[in-house]
PDB file of N, CA and C in Angstrom:
ATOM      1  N   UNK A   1      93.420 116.092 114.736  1.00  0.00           N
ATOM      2  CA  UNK A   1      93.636 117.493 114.538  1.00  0.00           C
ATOM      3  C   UNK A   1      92.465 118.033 113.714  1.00  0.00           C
ATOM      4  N   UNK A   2      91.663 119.240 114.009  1.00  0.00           N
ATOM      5  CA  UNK A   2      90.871 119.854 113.330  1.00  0.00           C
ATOM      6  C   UNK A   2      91.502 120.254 111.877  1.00  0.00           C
ATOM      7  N   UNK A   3      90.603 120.952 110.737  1.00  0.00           N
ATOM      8  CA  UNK A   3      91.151 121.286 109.938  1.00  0.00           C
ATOM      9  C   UNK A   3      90.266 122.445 109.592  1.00  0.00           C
ATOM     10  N   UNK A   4      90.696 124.150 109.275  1.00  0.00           N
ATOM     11  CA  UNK A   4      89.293 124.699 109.481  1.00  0.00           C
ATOM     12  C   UNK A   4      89.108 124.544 108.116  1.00  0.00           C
ATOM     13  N   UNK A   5      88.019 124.508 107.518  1.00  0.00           N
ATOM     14  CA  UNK A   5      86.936 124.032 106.130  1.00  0.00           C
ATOM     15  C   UNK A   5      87.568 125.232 105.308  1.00  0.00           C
ATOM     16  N   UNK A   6      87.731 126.638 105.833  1.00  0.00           N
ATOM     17  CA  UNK A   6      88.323 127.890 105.086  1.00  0.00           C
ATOM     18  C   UNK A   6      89.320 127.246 104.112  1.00  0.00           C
ATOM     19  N   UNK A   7      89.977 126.675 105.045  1.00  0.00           N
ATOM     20  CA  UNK A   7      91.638 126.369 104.383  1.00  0.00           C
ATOM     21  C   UNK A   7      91.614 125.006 103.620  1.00  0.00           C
ATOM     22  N   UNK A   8      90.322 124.391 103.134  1.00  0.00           N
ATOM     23  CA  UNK A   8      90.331 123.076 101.968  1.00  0.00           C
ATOM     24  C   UNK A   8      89.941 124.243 100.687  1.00  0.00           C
ATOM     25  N   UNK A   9      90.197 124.036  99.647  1.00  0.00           N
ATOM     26  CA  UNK A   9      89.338 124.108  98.373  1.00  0.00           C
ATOM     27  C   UNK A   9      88.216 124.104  98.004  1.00  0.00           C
ATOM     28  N   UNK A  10      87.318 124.644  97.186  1.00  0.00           N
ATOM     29  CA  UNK A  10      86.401 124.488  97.404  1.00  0.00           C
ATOM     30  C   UNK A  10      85.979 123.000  96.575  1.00  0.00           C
ATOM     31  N   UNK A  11      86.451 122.926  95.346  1.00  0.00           N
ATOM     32  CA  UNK A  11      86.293 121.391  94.929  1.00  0.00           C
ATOM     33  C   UNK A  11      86.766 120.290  96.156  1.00  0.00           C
ATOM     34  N   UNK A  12      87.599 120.231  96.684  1.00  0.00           N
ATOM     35  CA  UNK A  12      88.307 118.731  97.624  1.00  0.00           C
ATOM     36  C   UNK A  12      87.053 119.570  98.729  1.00  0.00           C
ATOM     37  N   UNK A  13      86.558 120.420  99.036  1.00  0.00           N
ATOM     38  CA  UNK A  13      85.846 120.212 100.131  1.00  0.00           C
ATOM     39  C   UNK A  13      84.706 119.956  99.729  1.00  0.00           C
ATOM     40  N   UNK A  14      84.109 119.944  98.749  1.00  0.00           N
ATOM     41  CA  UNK A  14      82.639 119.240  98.021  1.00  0.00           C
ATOM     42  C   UNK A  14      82.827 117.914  97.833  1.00  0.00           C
ATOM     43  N   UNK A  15      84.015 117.569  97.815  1.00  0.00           N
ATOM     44  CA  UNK A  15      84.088 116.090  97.387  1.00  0.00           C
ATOM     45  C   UNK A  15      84.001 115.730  98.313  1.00  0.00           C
ATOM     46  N   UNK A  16      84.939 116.053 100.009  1.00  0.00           N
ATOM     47  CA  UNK A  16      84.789 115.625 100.723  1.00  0.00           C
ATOM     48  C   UNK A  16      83.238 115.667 101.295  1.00  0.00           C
ATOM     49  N   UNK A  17      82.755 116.468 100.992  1.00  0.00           N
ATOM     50  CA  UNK A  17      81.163 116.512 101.760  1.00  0.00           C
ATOM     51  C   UNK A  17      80.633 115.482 101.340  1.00  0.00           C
ATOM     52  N   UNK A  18      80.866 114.985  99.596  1.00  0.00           N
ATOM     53  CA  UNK A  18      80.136 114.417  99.208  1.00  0.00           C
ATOM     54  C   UNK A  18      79.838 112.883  99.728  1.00  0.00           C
ATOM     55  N   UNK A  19      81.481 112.712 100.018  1.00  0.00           N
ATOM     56  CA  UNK A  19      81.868 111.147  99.956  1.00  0.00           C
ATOM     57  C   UNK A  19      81.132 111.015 101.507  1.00  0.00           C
ATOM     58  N   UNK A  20      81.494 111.799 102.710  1.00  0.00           N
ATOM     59  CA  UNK A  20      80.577 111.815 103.845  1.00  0.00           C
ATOM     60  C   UNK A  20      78.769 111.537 104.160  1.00  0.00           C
ATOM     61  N   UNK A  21      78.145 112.329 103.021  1.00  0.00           N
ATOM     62  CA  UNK A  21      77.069 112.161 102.837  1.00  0.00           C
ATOM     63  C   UNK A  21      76.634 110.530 102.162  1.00  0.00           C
ATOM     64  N   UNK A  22      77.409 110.136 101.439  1.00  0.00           N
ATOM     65  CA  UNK A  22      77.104 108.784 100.756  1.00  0.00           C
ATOM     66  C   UNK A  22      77.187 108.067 101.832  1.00  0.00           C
ATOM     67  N   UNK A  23      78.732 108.247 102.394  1.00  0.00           N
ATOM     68  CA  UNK A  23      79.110 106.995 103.606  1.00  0.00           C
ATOM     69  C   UNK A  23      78.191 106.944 104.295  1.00  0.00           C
ATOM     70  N   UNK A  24      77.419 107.784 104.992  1.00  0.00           N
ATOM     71  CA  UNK A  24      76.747 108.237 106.894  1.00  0.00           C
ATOM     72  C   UNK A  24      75.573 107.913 106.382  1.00  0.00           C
ATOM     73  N   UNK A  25      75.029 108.055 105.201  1.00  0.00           N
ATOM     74  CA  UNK A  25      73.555 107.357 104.509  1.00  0.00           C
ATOM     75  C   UNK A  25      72.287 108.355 105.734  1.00  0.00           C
ATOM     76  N   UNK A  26      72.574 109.235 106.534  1.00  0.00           N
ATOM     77  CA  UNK A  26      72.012 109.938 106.970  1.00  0.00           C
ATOM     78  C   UNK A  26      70.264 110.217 107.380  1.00  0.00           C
ATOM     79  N   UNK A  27      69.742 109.590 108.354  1.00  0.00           N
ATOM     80  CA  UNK A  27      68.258 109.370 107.886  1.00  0.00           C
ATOM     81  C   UNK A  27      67.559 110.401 108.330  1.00  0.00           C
ATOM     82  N   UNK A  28      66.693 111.375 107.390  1.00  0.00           N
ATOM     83  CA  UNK A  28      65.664 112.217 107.806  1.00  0.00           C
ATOM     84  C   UNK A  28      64.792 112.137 107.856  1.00  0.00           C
ATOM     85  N   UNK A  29      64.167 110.680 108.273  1.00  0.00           N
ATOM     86  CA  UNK A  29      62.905 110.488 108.716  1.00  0.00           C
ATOM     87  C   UNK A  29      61.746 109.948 107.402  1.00  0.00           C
ATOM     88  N   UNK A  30      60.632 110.334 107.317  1.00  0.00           N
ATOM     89  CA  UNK A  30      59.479 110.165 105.944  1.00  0.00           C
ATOM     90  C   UNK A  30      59.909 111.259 104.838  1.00  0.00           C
ATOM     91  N   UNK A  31      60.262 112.123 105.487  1.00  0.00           N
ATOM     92  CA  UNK A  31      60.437 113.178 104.264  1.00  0.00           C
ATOM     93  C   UNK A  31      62.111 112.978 103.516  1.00  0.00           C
ATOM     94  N   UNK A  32      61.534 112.844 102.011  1.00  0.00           N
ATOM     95  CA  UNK A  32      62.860 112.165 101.194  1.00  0.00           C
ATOM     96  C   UNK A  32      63.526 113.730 100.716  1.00  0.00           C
ATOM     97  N   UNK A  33      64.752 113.745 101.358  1.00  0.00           N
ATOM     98  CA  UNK A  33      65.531 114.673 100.839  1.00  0.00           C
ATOM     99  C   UNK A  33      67.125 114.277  99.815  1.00  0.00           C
ATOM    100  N   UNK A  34      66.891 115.676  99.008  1.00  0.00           N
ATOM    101  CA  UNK A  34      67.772 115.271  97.488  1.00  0.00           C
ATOM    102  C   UNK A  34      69.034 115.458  98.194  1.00  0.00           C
ATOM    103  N   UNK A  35      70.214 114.469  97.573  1.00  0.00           N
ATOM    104  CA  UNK A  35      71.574 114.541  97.988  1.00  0.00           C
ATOM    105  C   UNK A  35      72.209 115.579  97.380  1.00  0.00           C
ATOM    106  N   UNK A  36      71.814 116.457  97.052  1.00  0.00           N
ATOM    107  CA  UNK A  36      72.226 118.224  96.979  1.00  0.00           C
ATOM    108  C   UNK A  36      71.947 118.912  98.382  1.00  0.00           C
ATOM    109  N   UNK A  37      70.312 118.519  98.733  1.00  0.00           N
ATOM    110  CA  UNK A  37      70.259 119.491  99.932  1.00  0.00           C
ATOM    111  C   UNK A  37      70.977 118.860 101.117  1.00  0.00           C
ATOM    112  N   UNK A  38      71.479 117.476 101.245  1.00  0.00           N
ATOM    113  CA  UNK A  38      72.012 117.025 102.481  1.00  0.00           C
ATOM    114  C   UNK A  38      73.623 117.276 102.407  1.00  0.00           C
ATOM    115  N   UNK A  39      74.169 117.648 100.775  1.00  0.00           N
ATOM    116  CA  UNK A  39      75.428 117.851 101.142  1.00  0.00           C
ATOM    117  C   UNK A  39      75.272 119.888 101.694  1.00  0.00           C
ATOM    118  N   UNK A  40      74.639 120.179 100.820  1.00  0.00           N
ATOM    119  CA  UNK A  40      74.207 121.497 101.567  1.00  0.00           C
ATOM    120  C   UNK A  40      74.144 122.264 103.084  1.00  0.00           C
ATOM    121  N   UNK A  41      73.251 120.656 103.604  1.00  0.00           N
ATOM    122  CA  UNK A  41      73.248 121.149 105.100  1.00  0.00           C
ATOM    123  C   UNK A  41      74.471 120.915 105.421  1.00  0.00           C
ATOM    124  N   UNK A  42      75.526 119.908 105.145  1.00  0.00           N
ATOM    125  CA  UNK A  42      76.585 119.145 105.826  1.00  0.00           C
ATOM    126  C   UNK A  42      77.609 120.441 105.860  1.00  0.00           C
ATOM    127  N   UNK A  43      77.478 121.485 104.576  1.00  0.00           N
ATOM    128  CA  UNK A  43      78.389 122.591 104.351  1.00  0.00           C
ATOM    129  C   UNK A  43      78.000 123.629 105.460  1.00  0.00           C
ATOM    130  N   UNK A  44      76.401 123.730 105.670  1.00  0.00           N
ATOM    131  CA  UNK A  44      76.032 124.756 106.853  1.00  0.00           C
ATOM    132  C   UNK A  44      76.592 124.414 107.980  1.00  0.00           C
ATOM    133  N   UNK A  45      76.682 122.889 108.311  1.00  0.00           N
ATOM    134  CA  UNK A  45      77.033 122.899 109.838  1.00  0.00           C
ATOM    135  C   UNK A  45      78.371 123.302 109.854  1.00  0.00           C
ATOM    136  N   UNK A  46      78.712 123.105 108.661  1.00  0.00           N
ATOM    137  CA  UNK A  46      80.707 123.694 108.776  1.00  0.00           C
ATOM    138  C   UNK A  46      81.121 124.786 109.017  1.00  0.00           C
ATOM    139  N   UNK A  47      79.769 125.548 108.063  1.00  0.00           N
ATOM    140  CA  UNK A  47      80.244 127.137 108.288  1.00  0.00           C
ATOM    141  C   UNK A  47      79.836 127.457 109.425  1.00  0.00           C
ATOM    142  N   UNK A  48      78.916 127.411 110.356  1.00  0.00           N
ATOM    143  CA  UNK A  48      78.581 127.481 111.425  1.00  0.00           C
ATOM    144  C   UNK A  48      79.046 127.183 112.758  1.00  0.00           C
ATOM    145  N   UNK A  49      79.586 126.425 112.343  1.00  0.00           N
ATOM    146  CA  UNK A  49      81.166 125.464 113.176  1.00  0.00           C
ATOM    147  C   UNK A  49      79.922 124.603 114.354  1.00  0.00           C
ATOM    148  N   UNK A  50      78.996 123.767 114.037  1.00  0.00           N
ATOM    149  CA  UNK A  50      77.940 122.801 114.029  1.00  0.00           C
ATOM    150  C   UNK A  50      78.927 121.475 113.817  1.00  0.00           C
ATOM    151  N   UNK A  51      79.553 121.675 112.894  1.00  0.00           N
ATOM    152  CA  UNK A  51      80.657 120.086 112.437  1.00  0.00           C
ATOM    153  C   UNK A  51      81.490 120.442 111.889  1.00  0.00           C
ATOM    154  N   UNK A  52      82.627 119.945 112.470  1.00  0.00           N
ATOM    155  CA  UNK A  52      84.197 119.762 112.055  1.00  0.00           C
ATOM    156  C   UNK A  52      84.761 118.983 111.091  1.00  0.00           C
ATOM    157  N   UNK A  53      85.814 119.158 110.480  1.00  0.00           N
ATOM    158  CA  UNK A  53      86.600 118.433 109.531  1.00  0.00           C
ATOM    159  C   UNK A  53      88.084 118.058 110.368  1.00  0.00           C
ATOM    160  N   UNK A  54      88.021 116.862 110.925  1.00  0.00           N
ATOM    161  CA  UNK A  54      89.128 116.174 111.551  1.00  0.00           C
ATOM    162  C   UNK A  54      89.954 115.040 110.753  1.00  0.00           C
ATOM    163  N   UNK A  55      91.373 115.375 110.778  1.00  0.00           N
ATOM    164  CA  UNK A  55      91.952 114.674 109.712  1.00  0.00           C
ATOM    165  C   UNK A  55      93.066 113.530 111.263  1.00  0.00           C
ATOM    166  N   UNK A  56      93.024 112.678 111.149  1.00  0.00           N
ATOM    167  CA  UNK A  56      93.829 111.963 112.039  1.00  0.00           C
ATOM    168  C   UNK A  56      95.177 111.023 111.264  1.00  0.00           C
ATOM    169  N   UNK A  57      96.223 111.824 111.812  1.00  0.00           N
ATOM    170  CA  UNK A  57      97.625 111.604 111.029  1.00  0.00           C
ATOM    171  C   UNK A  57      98.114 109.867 111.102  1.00  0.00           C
ATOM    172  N   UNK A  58      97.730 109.343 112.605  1.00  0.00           N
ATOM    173  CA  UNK A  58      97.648 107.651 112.923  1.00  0.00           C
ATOM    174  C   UNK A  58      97.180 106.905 111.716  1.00  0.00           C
ATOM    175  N   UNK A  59      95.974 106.997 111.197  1.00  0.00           N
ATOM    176  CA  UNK A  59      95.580 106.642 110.326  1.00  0.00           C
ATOM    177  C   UNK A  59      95.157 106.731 109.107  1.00  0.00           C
ATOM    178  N   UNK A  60      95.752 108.742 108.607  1.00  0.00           N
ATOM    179  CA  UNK A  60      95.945 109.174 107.073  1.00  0.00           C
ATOM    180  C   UNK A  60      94.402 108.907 106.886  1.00  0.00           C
ATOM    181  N   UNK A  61      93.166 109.754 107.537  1.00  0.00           N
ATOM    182  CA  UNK A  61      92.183 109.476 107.569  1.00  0.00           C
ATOM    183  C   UNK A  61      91.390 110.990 107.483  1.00  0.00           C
ATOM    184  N   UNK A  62      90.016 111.613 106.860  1.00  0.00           N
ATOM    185  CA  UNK A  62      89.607 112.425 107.169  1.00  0.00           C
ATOM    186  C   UNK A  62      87.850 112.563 107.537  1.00  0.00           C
ATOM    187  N   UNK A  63      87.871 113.170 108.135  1.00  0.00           N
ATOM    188  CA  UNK A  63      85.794 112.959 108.552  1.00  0.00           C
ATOM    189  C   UNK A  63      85.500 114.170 109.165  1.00  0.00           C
ATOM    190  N   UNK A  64      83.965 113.897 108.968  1.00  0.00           N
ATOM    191  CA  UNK A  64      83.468 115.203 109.202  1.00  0.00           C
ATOM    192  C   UNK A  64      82.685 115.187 110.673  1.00  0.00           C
ATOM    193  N   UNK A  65      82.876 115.513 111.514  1.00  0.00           N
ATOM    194  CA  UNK A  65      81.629 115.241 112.687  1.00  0.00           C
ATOM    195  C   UNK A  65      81.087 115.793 113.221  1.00  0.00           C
ATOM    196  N   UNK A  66      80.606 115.981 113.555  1.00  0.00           N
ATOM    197  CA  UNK A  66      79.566 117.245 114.752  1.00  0.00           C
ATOM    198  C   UNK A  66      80.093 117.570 115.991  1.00  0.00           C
ATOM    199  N   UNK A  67      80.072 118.961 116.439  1.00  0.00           N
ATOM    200  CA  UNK A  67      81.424 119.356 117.576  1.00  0.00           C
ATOM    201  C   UNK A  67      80.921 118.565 118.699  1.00  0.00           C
ATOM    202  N   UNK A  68      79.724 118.717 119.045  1.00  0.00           N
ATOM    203  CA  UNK A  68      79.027 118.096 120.006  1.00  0.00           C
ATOM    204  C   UNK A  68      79.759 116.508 120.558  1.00  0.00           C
ATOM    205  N   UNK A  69      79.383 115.671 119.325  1.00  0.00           N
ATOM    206  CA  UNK A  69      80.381 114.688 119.437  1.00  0.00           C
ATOM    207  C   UNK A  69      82.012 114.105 119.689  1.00  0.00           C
ATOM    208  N   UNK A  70      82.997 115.594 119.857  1.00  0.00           N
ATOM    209  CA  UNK A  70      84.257 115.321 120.057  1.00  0.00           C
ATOM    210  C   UNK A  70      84.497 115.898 121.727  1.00  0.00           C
ATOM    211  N   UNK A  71      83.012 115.935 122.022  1.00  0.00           N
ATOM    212  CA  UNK A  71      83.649 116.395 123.805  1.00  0.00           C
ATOM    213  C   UNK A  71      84.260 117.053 124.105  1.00  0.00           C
ATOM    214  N   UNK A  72      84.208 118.501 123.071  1.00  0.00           N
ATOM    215  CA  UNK A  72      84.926 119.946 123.700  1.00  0.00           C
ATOM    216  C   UNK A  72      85.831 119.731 124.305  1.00  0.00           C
TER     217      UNK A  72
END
């Protein structure tokens, strides 16, 4: 089930960005970017609706992914 980002908090949804960004270790190539600006972008693709916040009830689980990736 989606969850829209509006309806988290804004603390539990920074945390959640945060813990995403640590996990996914995310690679941008030669150029070293600060884990401020990557939780940053992770918040743009949200607002943009670029990436979703899917919580799956089976496994009391939550993640963030890119729409692209859930096959419309």
């Amino acid at each position: 089930m989606m969850v829209p980002w509006q309806s988290i908090p804004d603390e539990t949804l920074t945390a959640l960005i945060e813990h995403f960004v640590l996990r996914e270790g995310t690679d941008y190539g030669e150029q070293e970017v600060s884990f401020a600006q990557k939780v940053d972008d992770v918040r743009q693709q949200l607002q943009s609706g670029d990436a979703v916040i899917v919580y799956s009830e089976l496994h009391e689980t939550v993640d963030i992914r890119r729409k692209t990736a859930l096959g419309s």
